[in-house]
Protein backbone atom coordinates (compact mmCIF):
# COMPACT_ATOMS: atom_id res chain seq x y z
CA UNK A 1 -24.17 -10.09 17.41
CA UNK A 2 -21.42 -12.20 19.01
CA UNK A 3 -20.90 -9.62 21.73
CA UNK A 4 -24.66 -9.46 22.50
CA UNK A 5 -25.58 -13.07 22.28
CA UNK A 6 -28.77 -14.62 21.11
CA UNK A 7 -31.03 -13.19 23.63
CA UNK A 8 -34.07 -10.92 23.80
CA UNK A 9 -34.35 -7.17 25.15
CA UNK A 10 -37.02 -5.62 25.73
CA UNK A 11 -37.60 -2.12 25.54
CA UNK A 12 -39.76 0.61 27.40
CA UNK A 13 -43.11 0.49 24.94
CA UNK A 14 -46.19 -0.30 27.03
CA UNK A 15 -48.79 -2.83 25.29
CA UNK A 16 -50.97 0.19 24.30
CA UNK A 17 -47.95 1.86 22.38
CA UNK A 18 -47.02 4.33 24.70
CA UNK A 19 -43.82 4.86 26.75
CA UNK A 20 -43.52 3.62 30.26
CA UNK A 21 -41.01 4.84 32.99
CA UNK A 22 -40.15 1.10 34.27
CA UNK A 23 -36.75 -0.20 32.28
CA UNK A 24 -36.37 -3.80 31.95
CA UNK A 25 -32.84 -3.26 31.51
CA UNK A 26 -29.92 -2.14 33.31
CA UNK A 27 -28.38 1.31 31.93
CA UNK A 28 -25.22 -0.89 30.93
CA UNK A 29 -27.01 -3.13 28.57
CA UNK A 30 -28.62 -0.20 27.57
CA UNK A 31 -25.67 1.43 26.96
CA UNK A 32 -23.62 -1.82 25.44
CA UNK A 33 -26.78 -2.59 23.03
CA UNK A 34 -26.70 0.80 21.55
CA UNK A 35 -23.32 0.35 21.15
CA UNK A 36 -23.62 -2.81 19.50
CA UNK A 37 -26.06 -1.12 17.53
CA UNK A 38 -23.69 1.63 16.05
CA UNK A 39 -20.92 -1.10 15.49
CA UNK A 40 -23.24 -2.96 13.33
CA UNK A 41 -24.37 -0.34 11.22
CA UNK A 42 -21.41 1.14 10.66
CA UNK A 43 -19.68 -2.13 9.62
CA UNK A 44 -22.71 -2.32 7.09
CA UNK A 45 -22.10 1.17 6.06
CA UNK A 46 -18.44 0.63 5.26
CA UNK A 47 -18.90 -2.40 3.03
CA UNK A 48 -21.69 -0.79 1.15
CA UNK A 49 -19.38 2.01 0.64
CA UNK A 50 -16.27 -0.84 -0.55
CA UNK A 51 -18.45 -2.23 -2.50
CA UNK A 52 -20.03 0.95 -4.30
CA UNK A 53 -16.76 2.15 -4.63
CA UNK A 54 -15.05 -1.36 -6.08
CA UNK A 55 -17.68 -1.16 -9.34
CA UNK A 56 -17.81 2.80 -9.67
CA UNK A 57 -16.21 2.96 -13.67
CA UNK A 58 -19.02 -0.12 -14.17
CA UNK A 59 -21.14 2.26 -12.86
CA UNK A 60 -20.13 4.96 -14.10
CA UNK A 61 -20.11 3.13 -17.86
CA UNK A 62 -23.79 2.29 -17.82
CA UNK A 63 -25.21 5.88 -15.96
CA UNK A 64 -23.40 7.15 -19.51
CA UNK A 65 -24.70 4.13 -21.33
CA UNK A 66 -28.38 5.08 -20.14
CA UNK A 67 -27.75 8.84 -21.09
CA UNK A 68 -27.23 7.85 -24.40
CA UNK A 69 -29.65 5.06 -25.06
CA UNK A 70 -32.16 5.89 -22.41
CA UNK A 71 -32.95 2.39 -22.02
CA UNK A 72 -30.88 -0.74 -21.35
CA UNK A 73 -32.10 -4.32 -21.28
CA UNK A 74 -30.38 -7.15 -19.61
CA UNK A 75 -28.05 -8.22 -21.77
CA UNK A 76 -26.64 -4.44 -22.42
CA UNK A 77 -26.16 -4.03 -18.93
CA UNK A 78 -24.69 -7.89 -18.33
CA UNK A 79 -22.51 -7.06 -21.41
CA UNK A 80 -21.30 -3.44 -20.18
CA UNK A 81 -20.91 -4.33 -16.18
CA UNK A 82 -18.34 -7.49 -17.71
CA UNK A 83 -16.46 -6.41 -20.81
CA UNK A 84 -17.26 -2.85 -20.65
CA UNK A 85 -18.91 -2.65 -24.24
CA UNK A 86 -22.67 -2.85 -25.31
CA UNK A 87 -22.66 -6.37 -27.29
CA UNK A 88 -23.43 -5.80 -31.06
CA UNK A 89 -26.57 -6.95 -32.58
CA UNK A 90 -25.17 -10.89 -33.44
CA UNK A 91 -24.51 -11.43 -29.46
CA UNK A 92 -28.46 -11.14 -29.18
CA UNK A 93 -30.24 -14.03 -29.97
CA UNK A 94 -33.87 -14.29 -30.48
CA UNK A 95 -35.09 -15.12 -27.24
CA UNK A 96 -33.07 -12.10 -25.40
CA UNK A 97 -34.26 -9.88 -27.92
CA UNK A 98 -38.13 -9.96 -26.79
CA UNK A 99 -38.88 -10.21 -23.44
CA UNK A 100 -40.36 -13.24 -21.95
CA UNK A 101 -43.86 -13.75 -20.32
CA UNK A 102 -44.07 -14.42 -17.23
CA UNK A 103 -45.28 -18.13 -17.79
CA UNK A 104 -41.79 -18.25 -19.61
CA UNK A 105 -39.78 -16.80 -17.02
CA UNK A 106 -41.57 -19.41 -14.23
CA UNK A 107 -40.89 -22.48 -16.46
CA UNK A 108 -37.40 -21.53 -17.06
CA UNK A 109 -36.95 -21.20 -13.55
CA UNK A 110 -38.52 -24.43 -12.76
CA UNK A 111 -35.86 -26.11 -15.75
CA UNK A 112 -33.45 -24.11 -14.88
CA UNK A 113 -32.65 -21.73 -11.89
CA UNK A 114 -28.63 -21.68 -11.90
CA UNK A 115 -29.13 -20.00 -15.28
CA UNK A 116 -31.78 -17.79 -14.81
């Protein structure tokens, strides 16, 4: 972190994997890392939770989507998270309608990989 700097602290493991008594830190980094710790995680937690929350009816759309059709491929689930509506039958084209080999999906890749 910014706060923390680039900079290595060690902790109280001995080289066998057991716990020593001898700190090779003070109590008050000790004390600010853990700190730093918590901040970080709960910054993480909280735009997790934004984000989560920001596409919950997309969500929520293709949990129902998958009760009903029990299985959704790509294109259903590309279609539903951005219009909100399975794409009818014509909006498939041959190659999303099988799925491709893995020999297919490499060399497309390789062509391609802004598109893939």
């Amino acid at each position: 972190s910014a706060k923390m700097g680039p900079m290595q602290y060690e902790g109280n493991h001995s080289m066998f994997g057991g716990y020593t008594t001898q700190k090779h830190i003070s109590e008050q980094t000790a004390y600010e890392l853990d700190n730093e710790v918590r901040s970080l995680l709960v910054e993480a937690h909280n735009i997790a939770a934004e984000i989560i929350q920001g596409n919950r009816e997309r969500h929520q759309l293709i949990a129902e989507a998958l009760l009903q059709y029990e299985t959704l491929d790509s294109v259903q689930i590309k279609s539903l998270y951005e219009t909100g509506t399975m794409p009818s039958e014509s909006e498939k084209t041959e190659e999303e309608a099988r799925p491709l080999s893995y020999d297919e999906v490499k060399e497309k890749m390789e062509h391609d990989p802004q598109n893939s």
